[in-house]
Protein backbone atom coordinates (compact mmCIF):
# COMPACT_ATOMS: atom_id res chain seq x y z
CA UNK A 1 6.65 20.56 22.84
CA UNK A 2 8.07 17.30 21.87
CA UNK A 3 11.87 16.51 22.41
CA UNK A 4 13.69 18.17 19.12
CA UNK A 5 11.12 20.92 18.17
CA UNK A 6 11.73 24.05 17.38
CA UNK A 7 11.46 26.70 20.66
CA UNK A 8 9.61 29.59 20.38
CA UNK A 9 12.81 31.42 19.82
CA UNK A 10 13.69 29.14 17.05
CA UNK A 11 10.69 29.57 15.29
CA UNK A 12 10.72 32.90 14.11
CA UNK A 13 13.71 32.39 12.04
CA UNK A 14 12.63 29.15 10.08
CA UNK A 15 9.16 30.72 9.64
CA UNK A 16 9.43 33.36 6.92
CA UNK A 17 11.63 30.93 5.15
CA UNK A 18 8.93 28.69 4.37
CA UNK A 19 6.11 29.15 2.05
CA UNK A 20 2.90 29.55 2.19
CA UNK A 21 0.53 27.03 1.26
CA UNK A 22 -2.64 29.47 0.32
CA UNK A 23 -4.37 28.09 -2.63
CA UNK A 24 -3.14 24.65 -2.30
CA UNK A 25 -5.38 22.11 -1.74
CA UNK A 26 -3.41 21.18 1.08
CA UNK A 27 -3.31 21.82 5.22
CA UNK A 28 -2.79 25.69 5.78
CA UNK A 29 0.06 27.45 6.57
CA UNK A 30 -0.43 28.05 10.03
CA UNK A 31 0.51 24.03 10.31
CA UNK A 32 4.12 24.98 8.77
CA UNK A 33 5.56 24.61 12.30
CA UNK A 34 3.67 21.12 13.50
CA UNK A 35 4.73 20.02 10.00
CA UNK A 36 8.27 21.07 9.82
CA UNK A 37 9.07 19.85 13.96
CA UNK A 38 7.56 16.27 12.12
CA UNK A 39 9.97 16.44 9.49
CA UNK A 40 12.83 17.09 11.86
CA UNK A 41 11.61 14.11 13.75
CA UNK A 42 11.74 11.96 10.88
CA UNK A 43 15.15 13.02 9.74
CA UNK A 44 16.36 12.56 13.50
CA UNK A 45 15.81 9.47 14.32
CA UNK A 46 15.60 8.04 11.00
CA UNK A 47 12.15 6.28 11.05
CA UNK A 48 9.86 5.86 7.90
CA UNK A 49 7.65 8.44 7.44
CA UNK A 50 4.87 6.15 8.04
CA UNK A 51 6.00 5.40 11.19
CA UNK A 52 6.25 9.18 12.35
CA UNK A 53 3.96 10.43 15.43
CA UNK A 54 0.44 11.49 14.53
CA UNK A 55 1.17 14.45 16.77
CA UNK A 56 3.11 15.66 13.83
CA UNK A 57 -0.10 15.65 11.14
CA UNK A 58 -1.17 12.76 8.81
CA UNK A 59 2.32 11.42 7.89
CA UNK A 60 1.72 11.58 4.01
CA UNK A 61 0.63 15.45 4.17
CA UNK A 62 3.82 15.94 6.05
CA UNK A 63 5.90 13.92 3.63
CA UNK A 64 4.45 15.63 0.58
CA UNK A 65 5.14 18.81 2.00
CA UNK A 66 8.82 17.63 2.62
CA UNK A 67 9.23 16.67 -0.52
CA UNK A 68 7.70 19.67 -2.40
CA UNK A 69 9.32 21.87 -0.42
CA UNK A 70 12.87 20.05 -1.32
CA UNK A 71 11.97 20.68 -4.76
CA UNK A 72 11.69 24.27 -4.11
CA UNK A 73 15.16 24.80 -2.40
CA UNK A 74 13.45 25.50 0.71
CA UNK A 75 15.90 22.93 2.91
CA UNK A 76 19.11 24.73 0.88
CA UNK A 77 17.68 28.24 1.90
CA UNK A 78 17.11 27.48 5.16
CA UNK A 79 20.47 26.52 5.43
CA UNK A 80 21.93 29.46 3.73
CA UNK A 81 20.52 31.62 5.93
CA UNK A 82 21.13 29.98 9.51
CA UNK A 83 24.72 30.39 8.05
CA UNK A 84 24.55 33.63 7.36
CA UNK A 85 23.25 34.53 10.98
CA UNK A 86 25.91 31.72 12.24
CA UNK A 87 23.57 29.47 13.90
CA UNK A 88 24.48 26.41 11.94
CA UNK A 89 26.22 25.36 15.41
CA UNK A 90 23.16 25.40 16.93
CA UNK A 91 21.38 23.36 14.51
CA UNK A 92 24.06 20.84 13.36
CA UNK A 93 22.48 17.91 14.98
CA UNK A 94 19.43 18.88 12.83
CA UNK A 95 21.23 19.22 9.61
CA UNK A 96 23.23 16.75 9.26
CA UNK A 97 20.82 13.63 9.44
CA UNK A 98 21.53 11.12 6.97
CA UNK A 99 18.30 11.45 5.31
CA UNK A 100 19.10 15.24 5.01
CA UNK A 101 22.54 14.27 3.17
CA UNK A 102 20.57 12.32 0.70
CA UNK A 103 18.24 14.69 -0.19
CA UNK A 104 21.17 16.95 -0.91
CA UNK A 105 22.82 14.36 -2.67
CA UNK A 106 19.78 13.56 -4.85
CA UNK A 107 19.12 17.30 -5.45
CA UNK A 108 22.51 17.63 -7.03
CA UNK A 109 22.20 14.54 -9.49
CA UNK A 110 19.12 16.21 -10.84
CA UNK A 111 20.90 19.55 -11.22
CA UNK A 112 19.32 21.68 -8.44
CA UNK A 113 22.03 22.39 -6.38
């Protein structure tokens, strides 16, 4: 487990919240976790997604899945719910990278928020 990841006790609580990619042409589900720790990585340290670790998956599927699942309001229910369980202290340095902000921000010029 690479510096940032989720824990095993983490994990449990960001994986219902995430959907599941069965009968998308894309990688399966059960990469939801390598995928999301990438996408944490990338909004970290603030690289392009190009740039981000192979160790993480092929950088585009990751940053399609990103993307897609910003559409969806995946981010802004994760959110909700950590929270709602008050763990938002926990994961502040995770939620507040500027790359996360401007998702939000964009989200809320298109109407979604």
């Amino acid at each position: 487990m690479a510096r940032g990841d989720l824990s095993d006790e983490e994990w449990p609580i960001v994986e219902p919240l995430l959907p599941t990619e069965c009968g998308r042409k894309s990688r399966p589900s059960h990469d939801n976790r390598r995928f999301f720790n990438g996408m944490l990585h990338v909004l970290r340290v603030g690289c392009p997604w190009r740039d981000m670790h192979e160790r993480y998956g092929k950088w585009n599927s990751v940053y399609v899945r990103f993307r897609r699942w910003a559409e969806q309001g995946v981010w802004d229910a994760l959110l909700e719910t950590l929270i709602e369980l008050g763990l938002t202290d926990n994961w502040q340095h995770r939620l507040t990278a500027p790359r996360f902000a401007a998702i939000r921000r964009q989200r809320a010029l298109k109407g979604n928020s």
